[in-house]
Protein backbone atom coordinates (compact mmCIF):
# COMPACT_ATOMS: atom_id res chain seq x y z
CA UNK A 1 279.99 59.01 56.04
CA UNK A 2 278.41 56.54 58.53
CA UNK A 3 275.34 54.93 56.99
CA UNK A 4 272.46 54.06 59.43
CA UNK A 5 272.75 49.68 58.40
CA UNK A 6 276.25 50.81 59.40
CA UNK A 7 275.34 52.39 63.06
CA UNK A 8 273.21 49.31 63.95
CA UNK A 9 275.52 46.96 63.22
CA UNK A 10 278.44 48.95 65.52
CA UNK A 11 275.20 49.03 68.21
CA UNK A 12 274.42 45.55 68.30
CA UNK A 13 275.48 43.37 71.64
CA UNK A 14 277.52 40.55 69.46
CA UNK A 15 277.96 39.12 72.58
CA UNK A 16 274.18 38.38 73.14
CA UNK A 17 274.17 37.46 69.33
CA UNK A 18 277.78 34.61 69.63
CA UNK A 19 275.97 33.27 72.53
CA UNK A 20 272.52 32.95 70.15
CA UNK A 21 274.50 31.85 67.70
CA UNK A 22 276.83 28.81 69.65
CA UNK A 23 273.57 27.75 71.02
CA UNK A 24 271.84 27.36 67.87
CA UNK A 25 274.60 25.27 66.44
CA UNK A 26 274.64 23.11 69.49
CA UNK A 27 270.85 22.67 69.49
CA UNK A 28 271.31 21.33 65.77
CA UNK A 29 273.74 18.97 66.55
CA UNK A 30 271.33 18.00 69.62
CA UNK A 31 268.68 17.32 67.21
CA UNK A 32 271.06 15.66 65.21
CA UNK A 33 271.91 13.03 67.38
CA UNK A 34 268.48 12.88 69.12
CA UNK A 35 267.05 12.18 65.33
CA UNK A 36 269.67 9.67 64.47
CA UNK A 37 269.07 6.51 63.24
CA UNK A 38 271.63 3.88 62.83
CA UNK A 39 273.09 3.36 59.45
CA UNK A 40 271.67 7.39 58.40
CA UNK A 41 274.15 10.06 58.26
CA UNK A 42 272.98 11.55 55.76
CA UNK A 43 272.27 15.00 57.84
CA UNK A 44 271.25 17.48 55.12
CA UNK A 45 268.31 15.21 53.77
CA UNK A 46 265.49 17.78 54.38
CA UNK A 47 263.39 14.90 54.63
CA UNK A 48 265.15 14.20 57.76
CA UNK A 49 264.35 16.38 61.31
CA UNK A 50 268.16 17.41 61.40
CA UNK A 51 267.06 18.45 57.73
CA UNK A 52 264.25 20.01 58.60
CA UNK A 53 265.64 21.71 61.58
CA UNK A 54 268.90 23.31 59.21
CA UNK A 55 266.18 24.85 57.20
CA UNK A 56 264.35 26.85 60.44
CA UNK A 57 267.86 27.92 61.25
CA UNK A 58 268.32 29.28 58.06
CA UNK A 59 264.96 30.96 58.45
CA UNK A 60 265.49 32.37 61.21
CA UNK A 61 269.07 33.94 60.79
CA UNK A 62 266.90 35.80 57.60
CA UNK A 63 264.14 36.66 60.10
CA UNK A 64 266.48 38.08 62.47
CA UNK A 65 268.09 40.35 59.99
CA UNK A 66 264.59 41.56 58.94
CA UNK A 67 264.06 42.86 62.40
CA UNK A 68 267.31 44.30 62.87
CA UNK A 69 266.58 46.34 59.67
CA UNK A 70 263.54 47.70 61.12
CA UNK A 71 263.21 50.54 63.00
CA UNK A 72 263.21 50.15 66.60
CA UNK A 73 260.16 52.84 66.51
CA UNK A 74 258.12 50.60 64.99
CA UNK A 75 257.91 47.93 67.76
CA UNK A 76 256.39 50.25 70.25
CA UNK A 77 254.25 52.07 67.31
CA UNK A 78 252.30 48.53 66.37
CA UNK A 79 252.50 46.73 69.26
CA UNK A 80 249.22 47.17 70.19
CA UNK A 81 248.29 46.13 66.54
CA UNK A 82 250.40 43.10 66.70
CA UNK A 83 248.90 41.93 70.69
CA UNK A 84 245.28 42.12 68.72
CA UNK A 85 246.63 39.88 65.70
CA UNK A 86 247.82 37.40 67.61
CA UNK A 87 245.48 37.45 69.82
CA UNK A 88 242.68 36.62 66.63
CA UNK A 89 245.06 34.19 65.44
CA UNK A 90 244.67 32.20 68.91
CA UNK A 91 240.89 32.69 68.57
CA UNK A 92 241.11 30.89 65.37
CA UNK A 93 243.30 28.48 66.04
CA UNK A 94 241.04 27.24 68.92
CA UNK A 95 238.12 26.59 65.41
CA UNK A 96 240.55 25.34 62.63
CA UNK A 97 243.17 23.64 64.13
CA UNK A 98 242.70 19.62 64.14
CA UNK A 99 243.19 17.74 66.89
CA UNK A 100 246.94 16.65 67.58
CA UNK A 101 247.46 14.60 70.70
CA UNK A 102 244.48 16.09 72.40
CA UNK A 103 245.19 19.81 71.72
CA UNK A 104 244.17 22.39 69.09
CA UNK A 105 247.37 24.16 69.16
CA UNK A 106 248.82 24.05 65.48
CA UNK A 107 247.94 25.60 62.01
CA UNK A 108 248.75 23.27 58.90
CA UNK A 109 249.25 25.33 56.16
CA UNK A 110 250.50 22.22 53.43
CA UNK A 111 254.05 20.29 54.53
CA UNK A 112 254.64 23.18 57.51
CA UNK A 113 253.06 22.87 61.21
CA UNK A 114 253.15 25.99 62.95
CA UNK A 115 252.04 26.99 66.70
CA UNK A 116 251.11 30.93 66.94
CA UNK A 117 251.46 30.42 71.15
CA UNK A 118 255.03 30.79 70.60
CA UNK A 119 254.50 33.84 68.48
CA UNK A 120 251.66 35.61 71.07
CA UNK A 121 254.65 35.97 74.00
CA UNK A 122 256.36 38.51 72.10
CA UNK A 123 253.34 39.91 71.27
CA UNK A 124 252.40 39.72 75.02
CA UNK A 125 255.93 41.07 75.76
CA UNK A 126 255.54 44.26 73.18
CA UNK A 127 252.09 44.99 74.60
CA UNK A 128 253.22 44.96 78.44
CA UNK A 129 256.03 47.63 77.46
CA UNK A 130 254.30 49.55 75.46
CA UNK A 131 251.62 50.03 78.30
CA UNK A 132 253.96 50.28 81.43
CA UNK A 133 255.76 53.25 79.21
CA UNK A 134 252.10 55.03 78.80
CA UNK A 135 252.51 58.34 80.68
CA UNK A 136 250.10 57.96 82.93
CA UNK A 137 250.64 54.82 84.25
CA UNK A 138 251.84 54.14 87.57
CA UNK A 139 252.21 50.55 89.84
CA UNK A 140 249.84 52.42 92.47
CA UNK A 141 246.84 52.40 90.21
CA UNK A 142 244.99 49.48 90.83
CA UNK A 143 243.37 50.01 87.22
CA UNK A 144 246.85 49.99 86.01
CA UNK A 145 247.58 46.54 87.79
CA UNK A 146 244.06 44.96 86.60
CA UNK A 147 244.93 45.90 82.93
CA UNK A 148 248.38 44.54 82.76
CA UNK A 149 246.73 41.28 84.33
CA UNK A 150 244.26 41.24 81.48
CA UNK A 151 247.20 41.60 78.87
CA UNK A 152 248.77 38.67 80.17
CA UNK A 153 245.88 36.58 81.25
CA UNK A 154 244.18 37.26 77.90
CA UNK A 155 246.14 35.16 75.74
CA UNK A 156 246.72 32.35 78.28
CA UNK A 157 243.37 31.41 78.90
CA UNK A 158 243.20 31.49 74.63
CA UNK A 159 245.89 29.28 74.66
CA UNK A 160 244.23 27.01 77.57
CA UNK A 161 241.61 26.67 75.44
CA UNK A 162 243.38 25.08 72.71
CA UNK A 163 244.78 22.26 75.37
CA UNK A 164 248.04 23.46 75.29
CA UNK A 165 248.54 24.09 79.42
CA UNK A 166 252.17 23.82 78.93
CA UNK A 167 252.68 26.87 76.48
CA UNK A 168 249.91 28.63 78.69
CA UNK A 169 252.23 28.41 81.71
CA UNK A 170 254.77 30.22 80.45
CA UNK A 171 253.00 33.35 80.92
CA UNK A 172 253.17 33.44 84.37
CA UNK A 173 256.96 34.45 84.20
CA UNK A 174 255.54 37.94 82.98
CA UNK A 175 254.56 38.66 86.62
CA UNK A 176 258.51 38.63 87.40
CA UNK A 177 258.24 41.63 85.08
CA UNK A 178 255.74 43.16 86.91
CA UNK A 179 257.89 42.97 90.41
CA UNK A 180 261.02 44.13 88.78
CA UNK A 181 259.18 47.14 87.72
CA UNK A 182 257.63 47.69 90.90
CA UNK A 183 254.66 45.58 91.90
CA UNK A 184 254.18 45.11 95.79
CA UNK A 185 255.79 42.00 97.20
CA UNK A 186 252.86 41.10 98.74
CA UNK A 187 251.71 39.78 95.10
CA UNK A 188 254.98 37.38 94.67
CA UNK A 189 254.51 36.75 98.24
CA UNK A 190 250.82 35.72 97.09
CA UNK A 191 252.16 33.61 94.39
CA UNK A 192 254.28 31.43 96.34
CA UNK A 193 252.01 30.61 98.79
CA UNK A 194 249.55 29.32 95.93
CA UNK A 195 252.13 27.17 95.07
CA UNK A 196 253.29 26.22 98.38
CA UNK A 197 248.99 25.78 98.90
CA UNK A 198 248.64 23.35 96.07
CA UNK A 199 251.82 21.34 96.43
CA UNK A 200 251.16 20.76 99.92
CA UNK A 201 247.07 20.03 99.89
CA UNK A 202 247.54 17.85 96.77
CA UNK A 203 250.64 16.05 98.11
CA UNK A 204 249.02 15.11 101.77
CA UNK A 205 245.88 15.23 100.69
CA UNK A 206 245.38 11.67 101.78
CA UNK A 207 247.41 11.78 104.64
CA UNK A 208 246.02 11.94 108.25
CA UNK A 209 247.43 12.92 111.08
CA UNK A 210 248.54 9.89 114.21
CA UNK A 211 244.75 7.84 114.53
CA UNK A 212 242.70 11.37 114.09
CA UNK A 213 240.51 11.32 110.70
CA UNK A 214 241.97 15.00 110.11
CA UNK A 215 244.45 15.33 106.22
CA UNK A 216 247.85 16.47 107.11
CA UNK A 217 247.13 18.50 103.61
CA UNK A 218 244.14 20.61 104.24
CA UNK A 219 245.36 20.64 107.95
CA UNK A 220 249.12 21.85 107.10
CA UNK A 221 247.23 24.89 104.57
CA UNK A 222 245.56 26.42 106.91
CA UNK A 223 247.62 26.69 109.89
CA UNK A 224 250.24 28.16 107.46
CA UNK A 225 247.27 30.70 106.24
CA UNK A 226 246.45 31.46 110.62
CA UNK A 227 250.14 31.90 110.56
CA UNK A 228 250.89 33.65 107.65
CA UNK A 229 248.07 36.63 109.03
CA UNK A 230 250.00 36.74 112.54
CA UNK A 231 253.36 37.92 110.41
CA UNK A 232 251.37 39.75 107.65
CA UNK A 233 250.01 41.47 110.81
CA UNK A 234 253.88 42.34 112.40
CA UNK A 235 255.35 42.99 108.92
CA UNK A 236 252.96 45.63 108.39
CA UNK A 237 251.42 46.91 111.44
CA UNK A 238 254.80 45.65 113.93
CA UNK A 239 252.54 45.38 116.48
CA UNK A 240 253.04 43.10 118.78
CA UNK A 241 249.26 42.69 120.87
CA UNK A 242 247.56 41.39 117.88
CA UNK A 243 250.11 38.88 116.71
CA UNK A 244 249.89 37.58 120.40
CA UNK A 245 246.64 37.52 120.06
CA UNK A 246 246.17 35.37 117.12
CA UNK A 247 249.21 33.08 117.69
CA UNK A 248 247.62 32.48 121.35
CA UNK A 249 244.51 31.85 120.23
CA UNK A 250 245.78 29.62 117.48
CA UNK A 251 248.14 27.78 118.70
CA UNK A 252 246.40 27.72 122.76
CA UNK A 253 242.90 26.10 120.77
CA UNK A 254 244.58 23.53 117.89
CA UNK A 255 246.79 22.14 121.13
CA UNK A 256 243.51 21.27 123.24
CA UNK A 257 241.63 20.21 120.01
CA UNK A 258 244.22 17.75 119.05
CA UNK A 259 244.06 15.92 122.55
CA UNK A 260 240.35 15.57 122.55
CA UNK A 261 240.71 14.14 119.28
CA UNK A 262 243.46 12.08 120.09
CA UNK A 263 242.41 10.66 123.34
CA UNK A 264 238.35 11.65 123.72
CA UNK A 265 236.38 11.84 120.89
CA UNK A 266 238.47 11.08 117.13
CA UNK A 267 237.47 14.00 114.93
CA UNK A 268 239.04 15.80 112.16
CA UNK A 269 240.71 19.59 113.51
CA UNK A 270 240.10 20.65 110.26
CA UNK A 271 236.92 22.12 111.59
CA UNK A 272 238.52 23.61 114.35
CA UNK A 273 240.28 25.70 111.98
CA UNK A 274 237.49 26.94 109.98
CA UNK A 275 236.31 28.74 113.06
CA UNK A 276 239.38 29.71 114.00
CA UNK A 277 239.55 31.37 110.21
CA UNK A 278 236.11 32.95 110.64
CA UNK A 279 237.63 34.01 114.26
CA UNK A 280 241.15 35.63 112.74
CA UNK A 281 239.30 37.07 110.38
CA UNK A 282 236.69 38.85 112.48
CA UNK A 283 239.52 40.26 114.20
CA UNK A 284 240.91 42.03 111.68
CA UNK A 285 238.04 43.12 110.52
CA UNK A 286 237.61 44.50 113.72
CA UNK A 287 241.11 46.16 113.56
CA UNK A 288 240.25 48.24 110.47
CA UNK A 289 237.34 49.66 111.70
CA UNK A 290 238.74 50.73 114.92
CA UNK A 291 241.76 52.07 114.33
CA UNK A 292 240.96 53.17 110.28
CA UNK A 293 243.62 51.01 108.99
CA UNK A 294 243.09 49.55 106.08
CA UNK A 295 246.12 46.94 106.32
CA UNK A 296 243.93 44.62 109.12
CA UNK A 297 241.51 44.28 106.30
CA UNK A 298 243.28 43.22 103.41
CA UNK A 299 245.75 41.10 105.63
CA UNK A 300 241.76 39.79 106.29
CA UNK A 301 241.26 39.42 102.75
CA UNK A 302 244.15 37.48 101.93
CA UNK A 303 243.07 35.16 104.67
CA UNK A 304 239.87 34.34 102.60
CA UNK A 305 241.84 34.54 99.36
CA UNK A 306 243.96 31.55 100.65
CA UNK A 307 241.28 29.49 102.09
CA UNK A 308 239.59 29.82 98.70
CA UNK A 309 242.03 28.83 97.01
CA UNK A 310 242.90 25.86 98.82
CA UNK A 311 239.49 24.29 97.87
CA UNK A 312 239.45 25.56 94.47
CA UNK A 313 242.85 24.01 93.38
CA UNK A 314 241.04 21.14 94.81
CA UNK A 315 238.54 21.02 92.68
CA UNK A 316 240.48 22.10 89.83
CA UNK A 317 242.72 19.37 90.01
CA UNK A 318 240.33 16.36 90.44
CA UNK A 319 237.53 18.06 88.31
CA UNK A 320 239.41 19.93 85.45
CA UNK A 321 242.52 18.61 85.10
CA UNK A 322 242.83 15.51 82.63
CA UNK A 323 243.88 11.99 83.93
CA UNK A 324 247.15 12.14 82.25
CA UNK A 325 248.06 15.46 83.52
CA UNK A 326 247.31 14.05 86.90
CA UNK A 327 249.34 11.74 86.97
CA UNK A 328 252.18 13.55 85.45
CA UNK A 329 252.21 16.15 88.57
CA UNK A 330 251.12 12.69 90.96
CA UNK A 331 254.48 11.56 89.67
CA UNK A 332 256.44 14.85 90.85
CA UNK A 333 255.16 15.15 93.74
CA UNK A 334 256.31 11.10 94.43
CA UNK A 335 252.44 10.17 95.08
CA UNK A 336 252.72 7.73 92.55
CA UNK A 337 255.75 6.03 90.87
CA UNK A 338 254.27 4.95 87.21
CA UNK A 339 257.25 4.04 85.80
CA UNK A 340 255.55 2.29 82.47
CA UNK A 341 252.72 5.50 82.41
CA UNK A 342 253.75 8.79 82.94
CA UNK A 343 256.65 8.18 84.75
CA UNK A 344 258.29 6.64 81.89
CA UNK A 345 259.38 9.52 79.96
CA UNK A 346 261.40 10.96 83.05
CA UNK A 347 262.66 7.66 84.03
CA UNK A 348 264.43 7.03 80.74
CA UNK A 349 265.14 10.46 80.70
CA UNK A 350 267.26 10.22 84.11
CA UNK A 351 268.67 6.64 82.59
CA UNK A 352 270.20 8.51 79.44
CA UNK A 353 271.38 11.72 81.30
CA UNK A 354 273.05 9.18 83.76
CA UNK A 355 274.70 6.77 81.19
CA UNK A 356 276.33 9.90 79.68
CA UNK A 357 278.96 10.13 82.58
CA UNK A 358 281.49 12.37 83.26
CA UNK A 359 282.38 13.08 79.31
CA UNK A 360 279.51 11.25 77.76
CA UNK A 361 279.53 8.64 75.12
CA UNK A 362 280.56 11.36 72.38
CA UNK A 363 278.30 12.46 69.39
CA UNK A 364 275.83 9.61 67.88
CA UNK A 365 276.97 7.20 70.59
CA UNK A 366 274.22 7.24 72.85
CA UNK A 367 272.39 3.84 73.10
CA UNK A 368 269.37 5.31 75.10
CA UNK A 369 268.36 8.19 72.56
CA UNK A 370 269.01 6.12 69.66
CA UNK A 371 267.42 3.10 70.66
CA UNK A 372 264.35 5.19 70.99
CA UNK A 373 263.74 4.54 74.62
CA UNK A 374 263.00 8.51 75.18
CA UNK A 375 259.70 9.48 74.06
CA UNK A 376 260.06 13.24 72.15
CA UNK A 377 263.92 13.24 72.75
CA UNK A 378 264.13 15.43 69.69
CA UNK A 379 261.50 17.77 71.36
CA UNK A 380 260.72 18.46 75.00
CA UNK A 381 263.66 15.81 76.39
CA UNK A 382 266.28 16.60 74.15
CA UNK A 383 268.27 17.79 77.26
CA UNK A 384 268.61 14.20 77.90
CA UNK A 385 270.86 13.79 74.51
CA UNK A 386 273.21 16.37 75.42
CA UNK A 387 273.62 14.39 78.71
CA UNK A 388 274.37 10.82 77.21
CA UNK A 389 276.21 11.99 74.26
CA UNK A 390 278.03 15.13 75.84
CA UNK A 391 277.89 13.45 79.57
CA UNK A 392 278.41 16.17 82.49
CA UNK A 393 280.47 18.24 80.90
CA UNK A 394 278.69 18.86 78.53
CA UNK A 395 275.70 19.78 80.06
CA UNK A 396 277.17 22.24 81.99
CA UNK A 397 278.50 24.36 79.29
CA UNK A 398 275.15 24.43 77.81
CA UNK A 399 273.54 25.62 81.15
CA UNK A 400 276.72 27.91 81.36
CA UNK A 401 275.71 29.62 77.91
CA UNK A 402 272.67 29.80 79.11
CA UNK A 403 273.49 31.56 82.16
CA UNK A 404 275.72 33.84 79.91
CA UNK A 405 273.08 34.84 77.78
CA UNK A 406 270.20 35.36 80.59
CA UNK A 407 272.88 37.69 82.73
CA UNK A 408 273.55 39.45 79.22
CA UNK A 409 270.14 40.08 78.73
CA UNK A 410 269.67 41.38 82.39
CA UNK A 411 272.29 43.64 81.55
CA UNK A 412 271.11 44.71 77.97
CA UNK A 413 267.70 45.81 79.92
CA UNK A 414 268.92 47.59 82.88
CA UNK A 415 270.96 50.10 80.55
CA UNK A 416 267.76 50.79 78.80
CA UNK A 417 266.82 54.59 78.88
CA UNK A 418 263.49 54.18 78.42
CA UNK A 419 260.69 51.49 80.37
CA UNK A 420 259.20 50.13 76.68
CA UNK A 421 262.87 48.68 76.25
CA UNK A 422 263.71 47.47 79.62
CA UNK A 423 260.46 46.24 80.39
CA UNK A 424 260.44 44.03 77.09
CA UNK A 425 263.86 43.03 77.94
CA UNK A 426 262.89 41.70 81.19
CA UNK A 427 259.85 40.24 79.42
CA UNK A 428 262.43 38.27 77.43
CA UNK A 429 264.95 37.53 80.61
CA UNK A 430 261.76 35.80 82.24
CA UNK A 431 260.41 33.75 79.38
CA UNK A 432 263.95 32.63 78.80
CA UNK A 433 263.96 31.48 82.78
CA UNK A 434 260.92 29.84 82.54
CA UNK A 435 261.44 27.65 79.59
CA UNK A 436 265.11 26.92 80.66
CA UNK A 437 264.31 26.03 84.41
CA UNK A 438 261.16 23.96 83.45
CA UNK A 439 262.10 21.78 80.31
CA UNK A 440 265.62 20.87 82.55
CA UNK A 441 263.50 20.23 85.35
CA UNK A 442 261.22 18.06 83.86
CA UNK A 443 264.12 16.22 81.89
CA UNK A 444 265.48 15.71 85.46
CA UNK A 445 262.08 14.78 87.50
CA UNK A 446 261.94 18.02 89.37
CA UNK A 447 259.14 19.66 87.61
CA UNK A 448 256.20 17.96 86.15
CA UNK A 449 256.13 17.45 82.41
CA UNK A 450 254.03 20.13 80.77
CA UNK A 451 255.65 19.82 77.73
CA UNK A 452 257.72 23.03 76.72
CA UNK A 453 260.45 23.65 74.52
CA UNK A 454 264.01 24.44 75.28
CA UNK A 455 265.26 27.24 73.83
CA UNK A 456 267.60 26.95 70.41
CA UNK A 457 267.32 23.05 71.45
CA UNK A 458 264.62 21.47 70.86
CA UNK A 459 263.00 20.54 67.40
CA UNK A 460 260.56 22.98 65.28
CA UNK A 461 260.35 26.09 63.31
CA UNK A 462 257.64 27.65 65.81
CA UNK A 463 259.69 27.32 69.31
CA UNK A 464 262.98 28.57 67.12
CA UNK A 465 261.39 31.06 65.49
CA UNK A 466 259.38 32.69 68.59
CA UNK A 467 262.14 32.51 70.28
CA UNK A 468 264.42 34.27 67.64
CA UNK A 469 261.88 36.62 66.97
CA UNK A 470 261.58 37.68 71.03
CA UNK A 471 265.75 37.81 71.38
CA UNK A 472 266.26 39.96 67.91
CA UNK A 473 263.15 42.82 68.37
CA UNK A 474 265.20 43.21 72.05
CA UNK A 475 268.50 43.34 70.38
CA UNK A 476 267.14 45.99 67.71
CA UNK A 477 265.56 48.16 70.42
CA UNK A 478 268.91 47.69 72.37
CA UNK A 479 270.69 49.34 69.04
CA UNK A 480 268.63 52.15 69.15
CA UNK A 481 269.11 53.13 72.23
CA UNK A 482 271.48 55.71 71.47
CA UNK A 483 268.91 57.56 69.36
CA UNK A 484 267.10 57.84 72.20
CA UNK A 485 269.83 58.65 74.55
CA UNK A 486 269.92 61.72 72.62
CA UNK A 487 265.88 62.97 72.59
CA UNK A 488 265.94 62.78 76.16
């Protein structure tokens, strides 16, 4: 007679589970060498971090057999409950929480620290499934799109609020969840302009154009946003006369604008392209109403959408933004070099990864980690260890196990039968991503540093533990998959 501990243990992926499992002893050996002090070996002091880390680990392979031994039902049945919990435990976190390197981020509860951000993205991720499975709900509902915003946004801004922008960030990676399960391009398309917006008007911001007084920045935005109307227009109208139009128009005015500046009378074209916005945009409003489309008009709206945001990201990053932070994304962007500021963490960071070579210097060799010239190697940079002590090699198989484990999990969630499990598992594929691509590529210089953990890797019961707990509720609902294989 099969037993049901016996069916989920035959249903589990093991592979998922080896690959959690090599990572987690690598990670410890990571923070074992990141940790390291010369002369101290002594690795199972639990007064030490490599101490200190053994015992999460051991946590957290008894937390993830908890949740295997769950039911699966339970996990859509209280996730709800468990969103609202979390989401009260942010609240009060923002209140109690004392101030630790300018952010209210952590509960002390005696000799252990913990951060509940790390615990509201499975909470976040539960919630999101449990809503896109809702019967009536449907990608075409515009109240269904404005609710599954307010899931995610909810506990960002919460988290914002404590200081911690880093953790915050991460929940943008739940709008990859939101395209896989259908959400119009237009809204990724969206997103990557706003980047594309704020890199480039922050970056040549203070850049003019030949001897005109006119940014390249602002100047660079908005011919992209005149531009990106003309082939909003084709892509969803194809056709042709209004796309002339505009790109006539556009193109025919900023030409003759740019020699009057140039050789008449200096002044800055950035004007020129406010009324050509105002212009475009009349257009299309004109569109709409005389053929009844409503395309013309939100192709319109975007427009404005994009101009706003432009000077809004503006503001936000000289008004609301801390020094620090910009300088970090100053430093990314190559506006600034800061190399004894904030440009010192990557700086050393590149100077370990680089000393590590083709094999590295081997385990508890590495002169840059422990020297100490790497600020929070044990914690956001401890990428950097694996690439002194473990050199190129190294690194790769990590990023290879990696890569393993995020194609598992893409596969785990595409043979889900029902959305609750392969919308969570996607929900875990994209905060997996996210932390993966940005702690590597601010170890490397390619991201700014916003201060987020690596997965398995990096120092802390929260970040293993959140993490643990997000991989092993998607392995359980995997396992019980079967079961409901067999209702439908």
């Amino acid at each position: 007679m099969v037993t049901r501990r016996d069916s989920i243990w035959k249903s589990l992926d093991w592979v998922t589970i080896c690959v959690y499992l090599i990572l987690i002893v690598f990670g410890w050996f990571s923070v074992c060498g990141a940790s390291y002090d010369y002369g101290d070996r002594d690795f199972w002091d639990f007064s030490t971090r490599a101490g200190k880390q053994l015992v999460w680990i051991i946590c957290s392979f008894g937390l993830g057999f908890v949740l295997l031994m769950l039911e699966d039902d339970i996990y859509d049945m209280f996730a709800y409950l468990i969103y609202i919990a979390l989401a009260i435990l942010l609240v009060v976190t923002i209140f109690i929480a004392p101030d630790t390197k300018g952010s209210r981020s952590w509960l002390v509860m005696g000799p252990v620290s913990l951060q509940p951000a790390e615990f509201a993205k499975f909470a976040t991720a539960l919630a999101l499934a449990k809503y896109m499975n809702s019967y009536s709900f449907t990608m075409k509902n515009w109240k269904n799109i404005l609710m599954m915003v307010f899931l995610i946004l909810f506990p960002m801004i919460l988290i914002i609020l404590q200081r911690e922008t880093g953790s915050a960030l991460v929940y943008i990676a739940f709008f990859l969840v939101l395209y896989r399960e259908g959400m119009p391009g237009v809204v990724l398309f969206s997103g990557v302009c706003a980047v594309v917006y704020f890199v480039v008007g922050i970056r040549f911001d203070q850049v003019f154009i030949a001897d005109t007084p006119t940014p390249i920045g602002e100047f660079a935005v908005l011919s992209m946003v005149l531009l990106s109307a003309a082939g909003m227009v084709w892509v969803y109208k194809k056709k042709w006369e209004p796309v002339r139009n505009i790109l006539l128009v556009t193109i025919g005015v900023l030409l003759i604008a740019y020699f009057i500046s140039e050789y008449v009378i200096p002044f800055n074209l950035v004007w020129v392209q406010w009324g050509l916005c105002v212009l475009v945009v009349g257009y299309l409003i004109f569109l709409s109403l005389s053929e009844r489309h409503l395309s013309y008009f939100l192709i319109g709206m975007f427009a404005i959408g994009s101009i706003g945001f432009l000077y809004s990201s503006d503001y936000f990053f000289n008004k609301v933004l801390e020094p620090h932070q910009q300088i970090r994304i100053k430093v990314v962007l190559g506006m600034e070099e800061d190399l004894a500021g904030a440009g010192y963490n990557v700086n050393q960071s590149k100077i370990a990864i680089g000393s590590g070579g083709l094999t590295g210097k081997g385990f508890l060799n590495g002169t840059q980690t422990k020297l100490k010239y790497v600020p929070e190697q044990d914690t956001d940079f401890i990428f950097c260890t694996v690439g002194e002590e473990e050199g190129f090699i190294g690194s790769t198989a990590v990023l290879l196990l990696f890569l393993i484990l995020i194609l598992r999990l893409i596969a785990v969630a595409e043979r889900q039968p029902s959305t609750f499990g392969r919308v969570y598992g996607y929900s875990v594929v994209s905060i997996f991503l996210f932390h993966l691509f940005i702690n590597v590529g601010m170890v490397l210089g390619l991201t700014p540093v916003i201060g987020i953990p690596l997965p398995f890797f990096s120092y802390g019961g929260s970040s293993l533990w959140g993490f643990t707990i997000l991989l092993f509720i998607f392995l359980r609902i995997d396992a019980g998959r079967k079961k409901r294989l067999s209702a439908f």
